[in-house]
PDB file of N, CA and C in Angstrom:
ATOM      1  N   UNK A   1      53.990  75.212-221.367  1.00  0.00           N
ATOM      2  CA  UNK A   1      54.461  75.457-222.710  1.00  0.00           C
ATOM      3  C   UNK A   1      54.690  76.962-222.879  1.00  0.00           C
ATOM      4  N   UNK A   2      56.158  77.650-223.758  1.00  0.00           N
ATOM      5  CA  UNK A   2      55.966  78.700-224.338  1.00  0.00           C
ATOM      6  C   UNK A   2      55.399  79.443-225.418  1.00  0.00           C
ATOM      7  N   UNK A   3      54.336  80.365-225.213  1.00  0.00           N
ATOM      8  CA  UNK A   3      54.103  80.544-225.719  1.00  0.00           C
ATOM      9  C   UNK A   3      54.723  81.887-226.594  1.00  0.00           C
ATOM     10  N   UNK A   4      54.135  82.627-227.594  1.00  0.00           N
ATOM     11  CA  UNK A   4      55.312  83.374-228.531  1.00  0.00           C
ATOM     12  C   UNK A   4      55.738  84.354-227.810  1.00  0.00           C
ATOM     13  N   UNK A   5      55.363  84.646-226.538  1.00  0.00           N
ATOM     14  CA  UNK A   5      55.510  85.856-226.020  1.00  0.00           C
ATOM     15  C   UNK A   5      57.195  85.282-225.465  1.00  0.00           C
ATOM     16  N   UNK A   6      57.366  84.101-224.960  1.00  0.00           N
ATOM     17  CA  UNK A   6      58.406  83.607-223.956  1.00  0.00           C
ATOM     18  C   UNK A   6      57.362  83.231-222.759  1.00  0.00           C
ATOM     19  N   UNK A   7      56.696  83.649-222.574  1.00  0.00           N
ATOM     20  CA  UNK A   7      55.896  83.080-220.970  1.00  0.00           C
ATOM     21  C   UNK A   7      55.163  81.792-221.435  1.00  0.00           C
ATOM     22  N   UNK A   8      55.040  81.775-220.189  1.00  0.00           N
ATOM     23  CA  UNK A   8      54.109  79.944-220.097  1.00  0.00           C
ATOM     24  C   UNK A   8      52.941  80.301-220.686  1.00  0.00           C
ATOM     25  N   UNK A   9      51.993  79.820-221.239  1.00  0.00           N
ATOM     26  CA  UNK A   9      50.971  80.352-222.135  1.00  0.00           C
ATOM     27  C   UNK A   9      49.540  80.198-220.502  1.00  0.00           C
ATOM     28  N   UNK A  10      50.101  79.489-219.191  1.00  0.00           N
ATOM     29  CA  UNK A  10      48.876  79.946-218.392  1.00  0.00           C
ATOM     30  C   UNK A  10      48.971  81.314-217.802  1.00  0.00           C
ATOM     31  N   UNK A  11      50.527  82.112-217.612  1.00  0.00           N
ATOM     32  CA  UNK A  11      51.239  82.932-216.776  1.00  0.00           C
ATOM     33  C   UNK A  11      50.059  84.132-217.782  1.00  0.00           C
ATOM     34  N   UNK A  12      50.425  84.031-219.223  1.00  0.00           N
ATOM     35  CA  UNK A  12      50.154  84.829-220.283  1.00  0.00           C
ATOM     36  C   UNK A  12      48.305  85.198-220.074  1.00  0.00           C
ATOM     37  N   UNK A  13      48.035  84.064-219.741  1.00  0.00           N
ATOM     38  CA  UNK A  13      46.395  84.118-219.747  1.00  0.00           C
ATOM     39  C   UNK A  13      45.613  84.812-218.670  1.00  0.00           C
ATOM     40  N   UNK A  14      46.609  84.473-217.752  1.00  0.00           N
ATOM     41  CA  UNK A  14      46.748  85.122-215.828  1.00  0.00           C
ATOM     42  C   UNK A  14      46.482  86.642-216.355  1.00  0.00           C
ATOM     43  N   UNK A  15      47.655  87.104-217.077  1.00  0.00           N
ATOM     44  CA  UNK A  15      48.104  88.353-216.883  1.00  0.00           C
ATOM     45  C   UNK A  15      47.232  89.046-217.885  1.00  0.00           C
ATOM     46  N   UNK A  16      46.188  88.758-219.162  1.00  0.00           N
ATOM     47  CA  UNK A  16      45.715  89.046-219.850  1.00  0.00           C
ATOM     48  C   UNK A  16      44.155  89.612-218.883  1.00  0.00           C
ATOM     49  N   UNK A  17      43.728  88.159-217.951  1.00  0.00           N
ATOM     50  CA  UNK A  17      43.094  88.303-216.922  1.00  0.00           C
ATOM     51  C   UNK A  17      43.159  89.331-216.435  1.00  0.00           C
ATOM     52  N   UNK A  18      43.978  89.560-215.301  1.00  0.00           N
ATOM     53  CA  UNK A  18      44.125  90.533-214.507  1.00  0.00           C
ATOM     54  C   UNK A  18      44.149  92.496-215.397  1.00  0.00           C
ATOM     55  N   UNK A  19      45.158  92.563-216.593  1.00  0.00           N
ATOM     56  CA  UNK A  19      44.305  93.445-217.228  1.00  0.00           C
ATOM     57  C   UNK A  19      42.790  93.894-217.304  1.00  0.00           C
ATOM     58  N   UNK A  20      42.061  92.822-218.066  1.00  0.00           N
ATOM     59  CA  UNK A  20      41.075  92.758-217.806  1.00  0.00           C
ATOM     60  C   UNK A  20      40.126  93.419-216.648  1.00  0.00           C
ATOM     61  N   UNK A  21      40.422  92.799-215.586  1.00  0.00           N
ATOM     62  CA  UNK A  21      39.835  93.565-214.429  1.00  0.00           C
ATOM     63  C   UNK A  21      40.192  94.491-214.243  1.00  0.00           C
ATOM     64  N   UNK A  22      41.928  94.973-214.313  1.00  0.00           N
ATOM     65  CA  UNK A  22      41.891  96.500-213.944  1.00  0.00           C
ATOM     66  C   UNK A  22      41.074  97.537-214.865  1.00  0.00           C
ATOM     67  N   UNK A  23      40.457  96.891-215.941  1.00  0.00           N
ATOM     68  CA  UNK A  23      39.724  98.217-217.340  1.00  0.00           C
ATOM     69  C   UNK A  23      38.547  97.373-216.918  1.00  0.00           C
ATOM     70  N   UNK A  24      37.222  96.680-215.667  1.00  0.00           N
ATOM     71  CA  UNK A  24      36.425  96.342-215.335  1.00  0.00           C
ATOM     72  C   UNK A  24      35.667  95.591-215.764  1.00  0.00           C
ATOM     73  N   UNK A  25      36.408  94.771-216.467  1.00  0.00           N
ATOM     74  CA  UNK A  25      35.703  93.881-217.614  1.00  0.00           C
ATOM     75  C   UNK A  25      35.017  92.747-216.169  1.00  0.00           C
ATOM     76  N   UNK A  26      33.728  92.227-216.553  1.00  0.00           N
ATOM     77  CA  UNK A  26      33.295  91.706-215.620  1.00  0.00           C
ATOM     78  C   UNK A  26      33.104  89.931-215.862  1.00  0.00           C
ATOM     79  N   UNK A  27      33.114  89.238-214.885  1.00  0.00           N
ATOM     80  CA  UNK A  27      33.307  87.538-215.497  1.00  0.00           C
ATOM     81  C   UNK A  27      34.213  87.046-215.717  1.00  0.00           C
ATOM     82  N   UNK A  28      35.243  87.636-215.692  1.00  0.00           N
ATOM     83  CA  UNK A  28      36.542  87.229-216.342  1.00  0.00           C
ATOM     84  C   UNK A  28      36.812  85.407-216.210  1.00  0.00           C
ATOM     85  N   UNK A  29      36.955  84.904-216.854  1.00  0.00           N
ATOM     86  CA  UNK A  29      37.698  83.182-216.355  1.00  0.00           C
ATOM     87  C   UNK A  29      38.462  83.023-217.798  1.00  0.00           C
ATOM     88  N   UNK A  30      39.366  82.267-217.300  1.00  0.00           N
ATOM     89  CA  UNK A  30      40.036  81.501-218.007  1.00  0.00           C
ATOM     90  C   UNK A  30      39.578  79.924-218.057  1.00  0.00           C
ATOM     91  N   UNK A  31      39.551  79.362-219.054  1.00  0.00           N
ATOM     92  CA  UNK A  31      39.612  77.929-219.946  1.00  0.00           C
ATOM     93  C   UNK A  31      40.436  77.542-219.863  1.00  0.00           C
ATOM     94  N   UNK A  32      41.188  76.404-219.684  1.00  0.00           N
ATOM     95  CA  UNK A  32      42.302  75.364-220.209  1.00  0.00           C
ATOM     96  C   UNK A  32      41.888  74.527-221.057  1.00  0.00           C
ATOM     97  N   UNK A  33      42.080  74.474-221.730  1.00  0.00           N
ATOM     98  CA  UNK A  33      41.488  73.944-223.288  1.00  0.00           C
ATOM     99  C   UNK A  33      42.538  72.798-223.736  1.00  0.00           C
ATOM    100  N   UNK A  34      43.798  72.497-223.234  1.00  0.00           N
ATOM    101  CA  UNK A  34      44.744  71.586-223.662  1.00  0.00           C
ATOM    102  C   UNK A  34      44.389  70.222-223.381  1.00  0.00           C
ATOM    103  N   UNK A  35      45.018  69.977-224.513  1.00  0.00           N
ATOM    104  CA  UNK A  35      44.209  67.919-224.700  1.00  0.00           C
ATOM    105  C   UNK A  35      42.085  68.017-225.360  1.00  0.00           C
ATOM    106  N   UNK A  36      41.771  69.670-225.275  1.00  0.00           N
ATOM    107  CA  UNK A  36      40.632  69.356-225.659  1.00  0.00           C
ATOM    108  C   UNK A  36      40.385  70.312-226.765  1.00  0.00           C
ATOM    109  N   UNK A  37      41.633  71.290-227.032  1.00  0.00           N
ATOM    110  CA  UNK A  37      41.536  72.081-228.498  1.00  0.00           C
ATOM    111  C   UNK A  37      42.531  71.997-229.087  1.00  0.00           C
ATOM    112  N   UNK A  38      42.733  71.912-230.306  1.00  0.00           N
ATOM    113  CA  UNK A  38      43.964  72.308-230.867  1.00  0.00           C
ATOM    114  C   UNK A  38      44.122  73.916-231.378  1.00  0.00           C
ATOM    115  N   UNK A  39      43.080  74.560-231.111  1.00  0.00           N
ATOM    116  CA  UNK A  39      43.562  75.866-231.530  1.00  0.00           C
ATOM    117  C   UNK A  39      44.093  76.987-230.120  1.00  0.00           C
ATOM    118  N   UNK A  40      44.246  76.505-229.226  1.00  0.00           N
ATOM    119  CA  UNK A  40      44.890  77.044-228.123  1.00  0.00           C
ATOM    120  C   UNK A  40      44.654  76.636-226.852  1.00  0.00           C
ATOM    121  N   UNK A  41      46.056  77.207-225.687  1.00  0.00           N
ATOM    122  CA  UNK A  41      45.821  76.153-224.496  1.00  0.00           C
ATOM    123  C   UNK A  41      44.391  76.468-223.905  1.00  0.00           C
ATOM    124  N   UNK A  42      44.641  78.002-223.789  1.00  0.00           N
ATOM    125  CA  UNK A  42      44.174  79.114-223.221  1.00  0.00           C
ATOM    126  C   UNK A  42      42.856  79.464-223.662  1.00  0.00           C
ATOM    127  N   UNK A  43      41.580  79.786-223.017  1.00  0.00           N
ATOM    128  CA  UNK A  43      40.519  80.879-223.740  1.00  0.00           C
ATOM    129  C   UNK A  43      40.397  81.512-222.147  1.00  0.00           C
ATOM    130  N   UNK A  44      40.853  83.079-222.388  1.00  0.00           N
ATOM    131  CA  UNK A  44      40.437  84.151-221.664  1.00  0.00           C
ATOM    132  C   UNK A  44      38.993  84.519-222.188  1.00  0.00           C
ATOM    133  N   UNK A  45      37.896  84.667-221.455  1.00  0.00           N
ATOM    134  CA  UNK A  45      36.338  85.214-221.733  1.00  0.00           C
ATOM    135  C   UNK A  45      36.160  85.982-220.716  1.00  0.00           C
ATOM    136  N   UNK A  46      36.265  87.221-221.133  1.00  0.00           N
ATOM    137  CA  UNK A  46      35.305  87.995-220.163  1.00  0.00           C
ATOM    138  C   UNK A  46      34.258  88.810-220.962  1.00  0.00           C
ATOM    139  N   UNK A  47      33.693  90.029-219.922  1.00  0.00           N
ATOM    140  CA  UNK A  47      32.699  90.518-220.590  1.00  0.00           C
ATOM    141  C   UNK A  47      32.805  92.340-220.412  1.00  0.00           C
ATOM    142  N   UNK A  48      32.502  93.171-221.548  1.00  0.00           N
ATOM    143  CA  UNK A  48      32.318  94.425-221.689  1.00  0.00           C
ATOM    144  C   UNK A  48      31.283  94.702-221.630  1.00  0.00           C
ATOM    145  N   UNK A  49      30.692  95.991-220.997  1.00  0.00           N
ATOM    146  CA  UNK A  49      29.246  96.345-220.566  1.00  0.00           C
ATOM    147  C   UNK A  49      28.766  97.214-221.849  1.00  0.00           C
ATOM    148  N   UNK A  50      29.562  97.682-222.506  1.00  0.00           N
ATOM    149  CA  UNK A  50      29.580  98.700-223.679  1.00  0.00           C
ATOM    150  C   UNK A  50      30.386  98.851-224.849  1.00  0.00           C
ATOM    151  N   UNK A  51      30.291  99.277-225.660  1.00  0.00           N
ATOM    152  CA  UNK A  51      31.317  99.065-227.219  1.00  0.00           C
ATOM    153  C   UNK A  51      32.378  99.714-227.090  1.00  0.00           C
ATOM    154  N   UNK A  52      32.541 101.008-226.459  1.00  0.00           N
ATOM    155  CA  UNK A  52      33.347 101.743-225.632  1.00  0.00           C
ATOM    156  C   UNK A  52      34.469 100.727-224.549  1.00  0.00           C
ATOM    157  N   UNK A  53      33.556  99.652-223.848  1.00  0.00           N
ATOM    158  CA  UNK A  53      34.049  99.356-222.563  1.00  0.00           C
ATOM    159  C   UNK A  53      34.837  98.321-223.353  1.00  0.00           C
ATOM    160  N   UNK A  54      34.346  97.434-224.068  1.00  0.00           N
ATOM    161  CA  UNK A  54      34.816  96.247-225.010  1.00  0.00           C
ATOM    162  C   UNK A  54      36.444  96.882-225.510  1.00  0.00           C
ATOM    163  N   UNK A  55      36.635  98.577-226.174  1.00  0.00           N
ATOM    164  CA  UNK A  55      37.151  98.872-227.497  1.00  0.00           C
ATOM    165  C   UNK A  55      38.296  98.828-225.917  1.00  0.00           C
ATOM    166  N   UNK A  56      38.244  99.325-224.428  1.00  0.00           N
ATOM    167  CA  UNK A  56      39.317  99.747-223.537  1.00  0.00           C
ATOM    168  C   UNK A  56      39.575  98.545-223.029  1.00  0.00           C
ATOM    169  N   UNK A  57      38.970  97.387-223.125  1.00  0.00           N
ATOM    170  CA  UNK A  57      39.463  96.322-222.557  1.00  0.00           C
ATOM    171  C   UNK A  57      40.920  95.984-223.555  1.00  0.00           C
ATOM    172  N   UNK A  58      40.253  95.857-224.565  1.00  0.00           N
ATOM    173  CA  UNK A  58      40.944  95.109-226.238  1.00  0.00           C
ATOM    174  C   UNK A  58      42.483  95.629-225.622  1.00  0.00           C
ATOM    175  N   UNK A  59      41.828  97.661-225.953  1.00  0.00           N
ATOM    176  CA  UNK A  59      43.086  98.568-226.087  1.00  0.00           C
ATOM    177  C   UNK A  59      44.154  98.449-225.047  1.00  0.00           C
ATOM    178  N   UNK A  60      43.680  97.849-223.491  1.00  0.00           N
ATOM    179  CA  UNK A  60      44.415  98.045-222.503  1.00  0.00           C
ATOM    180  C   UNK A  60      44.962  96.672-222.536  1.00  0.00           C
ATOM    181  N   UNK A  61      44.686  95.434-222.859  1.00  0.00           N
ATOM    182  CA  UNK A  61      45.328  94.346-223.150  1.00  0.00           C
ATOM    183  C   UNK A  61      46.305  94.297-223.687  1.00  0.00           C
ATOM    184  N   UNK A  62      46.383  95.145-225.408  1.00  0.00           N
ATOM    185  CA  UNK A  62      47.060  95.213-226.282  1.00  0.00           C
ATOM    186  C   UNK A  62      48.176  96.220-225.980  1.00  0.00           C
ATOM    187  N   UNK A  63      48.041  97.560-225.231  1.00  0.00           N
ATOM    188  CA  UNK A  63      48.694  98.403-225.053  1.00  0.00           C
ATOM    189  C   UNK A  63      49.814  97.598-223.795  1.00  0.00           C
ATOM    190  N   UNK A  64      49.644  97.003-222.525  1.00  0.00           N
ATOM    191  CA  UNK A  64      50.572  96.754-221.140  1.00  0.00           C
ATOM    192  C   UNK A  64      50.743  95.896-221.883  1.00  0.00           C
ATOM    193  N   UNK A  65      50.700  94.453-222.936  1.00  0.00           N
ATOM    194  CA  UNK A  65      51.388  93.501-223.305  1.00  0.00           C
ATOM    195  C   UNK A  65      52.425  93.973-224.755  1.00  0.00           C
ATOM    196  N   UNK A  66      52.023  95.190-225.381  1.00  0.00           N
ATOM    197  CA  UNK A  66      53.031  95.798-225.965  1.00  0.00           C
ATOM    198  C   UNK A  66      54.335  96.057-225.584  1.00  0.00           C
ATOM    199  N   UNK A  67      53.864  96.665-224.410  1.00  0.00           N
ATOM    200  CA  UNK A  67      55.030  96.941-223.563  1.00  0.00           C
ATOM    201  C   UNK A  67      56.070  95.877-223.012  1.00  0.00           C
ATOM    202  N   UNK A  68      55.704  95.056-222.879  1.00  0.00           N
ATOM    203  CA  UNK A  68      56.300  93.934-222.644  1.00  0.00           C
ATOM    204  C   UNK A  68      57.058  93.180-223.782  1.00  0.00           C
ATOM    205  N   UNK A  69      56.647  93.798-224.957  1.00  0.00           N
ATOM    206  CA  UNK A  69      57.216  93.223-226.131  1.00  0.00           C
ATOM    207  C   UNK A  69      56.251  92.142-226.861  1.00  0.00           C
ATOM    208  N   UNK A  70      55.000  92.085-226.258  1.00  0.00           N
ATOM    209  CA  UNK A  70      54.191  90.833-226.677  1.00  0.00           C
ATOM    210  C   UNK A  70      53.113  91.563-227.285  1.00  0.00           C
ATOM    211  N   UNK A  71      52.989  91.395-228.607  1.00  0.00           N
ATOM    212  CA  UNK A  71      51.935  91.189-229.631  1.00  0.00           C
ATOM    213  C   UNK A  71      50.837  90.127-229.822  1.00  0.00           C
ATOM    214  N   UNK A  72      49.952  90.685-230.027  1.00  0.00           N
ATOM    215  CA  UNK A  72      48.769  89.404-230.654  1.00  0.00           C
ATOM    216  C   UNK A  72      49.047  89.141-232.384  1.00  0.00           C
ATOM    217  N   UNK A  73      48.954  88.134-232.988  1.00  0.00           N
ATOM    218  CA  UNK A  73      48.861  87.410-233.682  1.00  0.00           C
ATOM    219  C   UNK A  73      47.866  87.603-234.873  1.00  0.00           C
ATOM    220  N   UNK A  74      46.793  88.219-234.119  1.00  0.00           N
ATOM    221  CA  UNK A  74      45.653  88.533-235.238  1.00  0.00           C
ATOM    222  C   UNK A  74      44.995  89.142-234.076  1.00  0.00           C
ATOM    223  N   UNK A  75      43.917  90.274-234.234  1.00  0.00           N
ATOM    224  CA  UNK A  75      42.542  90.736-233.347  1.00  0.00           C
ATOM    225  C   UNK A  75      41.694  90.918-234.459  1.00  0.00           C
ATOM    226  N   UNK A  76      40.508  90.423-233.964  1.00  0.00           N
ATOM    227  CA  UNK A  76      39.738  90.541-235.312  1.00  0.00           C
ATOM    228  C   UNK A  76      38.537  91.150-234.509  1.00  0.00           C
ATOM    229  N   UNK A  77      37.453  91.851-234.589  1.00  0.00           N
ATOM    230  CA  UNK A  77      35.971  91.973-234.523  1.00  0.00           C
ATOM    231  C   UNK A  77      36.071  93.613-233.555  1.00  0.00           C
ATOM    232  N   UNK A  78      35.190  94.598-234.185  1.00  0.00           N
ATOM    233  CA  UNK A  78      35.751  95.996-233.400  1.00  0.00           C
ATOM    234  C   UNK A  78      34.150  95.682-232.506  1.00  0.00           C
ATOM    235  N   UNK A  79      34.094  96.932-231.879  1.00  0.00           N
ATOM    236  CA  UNK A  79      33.080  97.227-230.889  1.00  0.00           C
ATOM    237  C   UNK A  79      31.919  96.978-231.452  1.00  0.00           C
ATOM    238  N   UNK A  80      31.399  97.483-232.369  1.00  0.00           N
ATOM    239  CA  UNK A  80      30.090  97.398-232.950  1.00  0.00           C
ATOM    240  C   UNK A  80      29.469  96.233-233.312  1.00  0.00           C
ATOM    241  N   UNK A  81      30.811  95.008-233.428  1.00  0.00           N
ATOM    242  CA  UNK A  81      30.470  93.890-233.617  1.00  0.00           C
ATOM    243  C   UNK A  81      30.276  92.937-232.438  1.00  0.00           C
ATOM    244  N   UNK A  82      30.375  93.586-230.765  1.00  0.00           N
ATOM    245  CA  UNK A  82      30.244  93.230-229.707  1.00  0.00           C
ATOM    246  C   UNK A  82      31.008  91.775-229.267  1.00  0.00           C
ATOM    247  N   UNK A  83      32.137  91.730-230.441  1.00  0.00           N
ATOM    248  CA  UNK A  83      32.862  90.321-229.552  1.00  0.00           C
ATOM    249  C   UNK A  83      34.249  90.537-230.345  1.00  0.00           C
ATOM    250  N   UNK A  84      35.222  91.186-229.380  1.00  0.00           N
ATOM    251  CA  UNK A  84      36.465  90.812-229.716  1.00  0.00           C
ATOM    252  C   UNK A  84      37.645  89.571-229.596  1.00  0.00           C
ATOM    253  N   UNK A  85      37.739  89.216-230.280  1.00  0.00           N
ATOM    254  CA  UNK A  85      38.980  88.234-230.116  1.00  0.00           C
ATOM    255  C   UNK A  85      40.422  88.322-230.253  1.00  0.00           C
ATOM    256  N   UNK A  86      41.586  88.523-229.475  1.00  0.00           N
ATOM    257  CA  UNK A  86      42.635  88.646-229.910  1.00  0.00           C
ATOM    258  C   UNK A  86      43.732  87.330-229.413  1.00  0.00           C
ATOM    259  N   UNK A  87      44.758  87.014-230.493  1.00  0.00           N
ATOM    260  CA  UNK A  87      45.486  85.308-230.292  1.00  0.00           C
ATOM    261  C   UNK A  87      46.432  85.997-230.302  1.00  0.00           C
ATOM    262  N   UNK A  88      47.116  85.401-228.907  1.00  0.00           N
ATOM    263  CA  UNK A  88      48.030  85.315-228.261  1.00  0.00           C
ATOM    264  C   UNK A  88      48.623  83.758-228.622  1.00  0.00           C
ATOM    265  N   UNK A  89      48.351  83.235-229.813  1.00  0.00           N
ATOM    266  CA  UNK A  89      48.672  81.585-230.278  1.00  0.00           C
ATOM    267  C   UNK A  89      48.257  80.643-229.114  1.00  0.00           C
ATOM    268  N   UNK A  90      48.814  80.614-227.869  1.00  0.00           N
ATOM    269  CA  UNK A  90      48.467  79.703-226.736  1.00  0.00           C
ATOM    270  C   UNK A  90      47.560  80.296-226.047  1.00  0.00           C
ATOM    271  N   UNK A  91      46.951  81.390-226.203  1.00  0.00           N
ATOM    272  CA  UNK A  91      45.993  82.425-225.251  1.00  0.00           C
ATOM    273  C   UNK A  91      45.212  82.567-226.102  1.00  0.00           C
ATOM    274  N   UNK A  92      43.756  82.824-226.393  1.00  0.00           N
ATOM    275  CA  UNK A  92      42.609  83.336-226.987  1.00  0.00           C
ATOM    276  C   UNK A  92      42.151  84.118-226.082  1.00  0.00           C
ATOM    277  N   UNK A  93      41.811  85.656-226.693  1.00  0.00           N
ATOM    278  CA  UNK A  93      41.040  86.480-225.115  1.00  0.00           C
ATOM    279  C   UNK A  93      39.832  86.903-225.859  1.00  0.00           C
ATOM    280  N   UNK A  94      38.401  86.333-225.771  1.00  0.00           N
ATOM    281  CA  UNK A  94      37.521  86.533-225.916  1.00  0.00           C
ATOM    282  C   UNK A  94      36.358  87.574-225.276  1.00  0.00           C
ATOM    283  N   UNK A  95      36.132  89.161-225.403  1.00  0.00           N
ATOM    284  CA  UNK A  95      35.896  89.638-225.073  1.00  0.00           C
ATOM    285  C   UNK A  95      34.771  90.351-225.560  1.00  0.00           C
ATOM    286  N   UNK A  96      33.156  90.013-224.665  1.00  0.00           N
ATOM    287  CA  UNK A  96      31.944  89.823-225.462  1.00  0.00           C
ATOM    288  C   UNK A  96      31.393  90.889-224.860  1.00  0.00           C
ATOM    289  N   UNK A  97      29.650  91.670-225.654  1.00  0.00           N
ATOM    290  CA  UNK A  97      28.713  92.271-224.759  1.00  0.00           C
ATOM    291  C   UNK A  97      28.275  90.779-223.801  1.00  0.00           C
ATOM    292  N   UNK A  98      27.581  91.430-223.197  1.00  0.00           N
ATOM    293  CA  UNK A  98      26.774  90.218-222.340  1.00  0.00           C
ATOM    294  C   UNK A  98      25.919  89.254-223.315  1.00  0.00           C
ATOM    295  N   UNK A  99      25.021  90.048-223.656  1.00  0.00           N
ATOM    296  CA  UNK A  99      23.883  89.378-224.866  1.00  0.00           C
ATOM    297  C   UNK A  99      24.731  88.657-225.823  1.00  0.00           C
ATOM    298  N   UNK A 100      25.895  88.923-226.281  1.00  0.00           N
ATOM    299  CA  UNK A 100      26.723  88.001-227.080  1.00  0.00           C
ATOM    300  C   UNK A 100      27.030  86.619-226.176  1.00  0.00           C
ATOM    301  N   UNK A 101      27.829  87.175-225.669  1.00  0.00           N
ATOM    302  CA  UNK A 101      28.228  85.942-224.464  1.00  0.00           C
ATOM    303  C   UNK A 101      27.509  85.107-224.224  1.00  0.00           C
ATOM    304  N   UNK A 102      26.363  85.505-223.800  1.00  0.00           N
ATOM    305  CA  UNK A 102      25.086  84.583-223.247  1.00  0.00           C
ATOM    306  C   UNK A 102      24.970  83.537-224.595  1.00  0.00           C
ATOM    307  N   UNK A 103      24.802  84.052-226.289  1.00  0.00           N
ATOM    308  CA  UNK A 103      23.725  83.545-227.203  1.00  0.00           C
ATOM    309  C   UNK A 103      25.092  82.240-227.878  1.00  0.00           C
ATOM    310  N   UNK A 104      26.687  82.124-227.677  1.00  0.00           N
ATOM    311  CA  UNK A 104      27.567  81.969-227.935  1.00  0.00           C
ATOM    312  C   UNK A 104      27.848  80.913-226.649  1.00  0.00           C
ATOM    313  N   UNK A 105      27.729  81.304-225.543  1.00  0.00           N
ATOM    314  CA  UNK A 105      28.126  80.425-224.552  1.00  0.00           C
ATOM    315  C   UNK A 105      29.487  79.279-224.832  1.00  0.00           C
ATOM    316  N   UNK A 106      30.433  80.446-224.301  1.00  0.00           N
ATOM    317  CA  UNK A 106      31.574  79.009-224.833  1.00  0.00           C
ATOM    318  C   UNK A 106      32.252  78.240-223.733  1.00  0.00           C
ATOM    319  N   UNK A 107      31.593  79.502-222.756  1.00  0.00           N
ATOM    320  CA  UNK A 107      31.818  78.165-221.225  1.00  0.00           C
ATOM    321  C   UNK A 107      31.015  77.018-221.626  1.00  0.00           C
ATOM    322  N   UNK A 108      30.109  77.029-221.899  1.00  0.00           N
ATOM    323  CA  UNK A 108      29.588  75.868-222.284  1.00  0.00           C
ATOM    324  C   UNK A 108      29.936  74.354-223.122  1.00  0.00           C
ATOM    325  N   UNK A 109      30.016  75.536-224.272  1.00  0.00           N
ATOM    326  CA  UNK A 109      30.424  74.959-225.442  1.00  0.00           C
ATOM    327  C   UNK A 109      32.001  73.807-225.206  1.00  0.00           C
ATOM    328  N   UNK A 110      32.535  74.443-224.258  1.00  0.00           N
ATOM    329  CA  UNK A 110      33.942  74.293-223.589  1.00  0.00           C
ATOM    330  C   UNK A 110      33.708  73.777-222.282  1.00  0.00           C
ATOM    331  N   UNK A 111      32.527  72.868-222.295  1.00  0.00           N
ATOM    332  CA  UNK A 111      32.093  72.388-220.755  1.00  0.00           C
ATOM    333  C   UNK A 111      33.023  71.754-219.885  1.00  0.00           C
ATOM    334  N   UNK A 112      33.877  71.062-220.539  1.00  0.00           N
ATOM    335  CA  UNK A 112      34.986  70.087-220.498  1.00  0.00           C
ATOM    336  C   UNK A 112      35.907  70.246-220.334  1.00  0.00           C
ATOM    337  N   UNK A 113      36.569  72.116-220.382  1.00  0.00           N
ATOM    338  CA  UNK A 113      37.524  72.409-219.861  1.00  0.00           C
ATOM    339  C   UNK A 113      37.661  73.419-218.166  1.00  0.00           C
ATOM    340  N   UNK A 114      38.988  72.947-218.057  1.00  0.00           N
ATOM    341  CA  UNK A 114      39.055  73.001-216.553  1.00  0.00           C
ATOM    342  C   UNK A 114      39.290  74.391-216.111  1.00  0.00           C
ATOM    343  N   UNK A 115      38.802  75.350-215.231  1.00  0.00           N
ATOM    344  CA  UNK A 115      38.841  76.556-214.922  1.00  0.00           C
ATOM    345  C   UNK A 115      39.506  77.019-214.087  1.00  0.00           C
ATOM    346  N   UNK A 116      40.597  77.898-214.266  1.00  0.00           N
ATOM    347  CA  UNK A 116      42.123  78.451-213.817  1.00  0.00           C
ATOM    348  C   UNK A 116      41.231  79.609-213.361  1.00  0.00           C
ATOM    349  N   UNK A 117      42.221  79.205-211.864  1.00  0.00           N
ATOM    350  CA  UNK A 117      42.233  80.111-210.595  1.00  0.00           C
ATOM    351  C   UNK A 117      42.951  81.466-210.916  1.00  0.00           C
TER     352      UNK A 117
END
């Protein structure tokens, strides 16, 4: 499926990914969530070691998919609040401290969805 960017909304999640790692976000996986959410195909989760590390993940996501012409939709939650989220409509990129991550668990929560290589 396209998502608003024009890309396939897994290509989108890939590439949100791979950001990710280049600004060292650690854990990174993607969710496929289709047929088991209706609020997106996609959940990108990784993890920031610091509020700092969280604010360069967000920024470096938002900044190389700018460039591309692709905007998020909404980002809501800054550093201090240790869990950013920004919608990509078919992509969710969930980007936690650890201690968040852990108390939230949405691999979990999301046991049921299937995990992209």
């Amino acid at each position: 499926m396209k998502g608003i960017s024009g890309l396939a909304s897994e290509k989108l999640a890939k590439l949100c990914r791979d950001i990710a790692l280049d600004k060292k976000a650690e854990d990174a996986m993607i969710l496929d969530v289709r047929g088991i959410s209706n609020v997106a195909d996609f959940f990108l989760i990784c993890t920031g070691t610091s509020e700092p590390h969280l604010k360069a993940i967000a920024d470096e996501i938002a900044r190389r998919l700018c460039d591309e012409g692709i905007r998020p939709l909404h980002r809501d939650g800054y550093p201090p609040s240790r869990w950013i989220v920004m919608d990509f409509n078919d992509v969710l990129v969930h980007i936690f401290h650890p201690e968040l991550r852990q108390r939230y668990a949405l691999e979990d929560l999301w046991g049921d969805a299937k995990r992209v290589k």
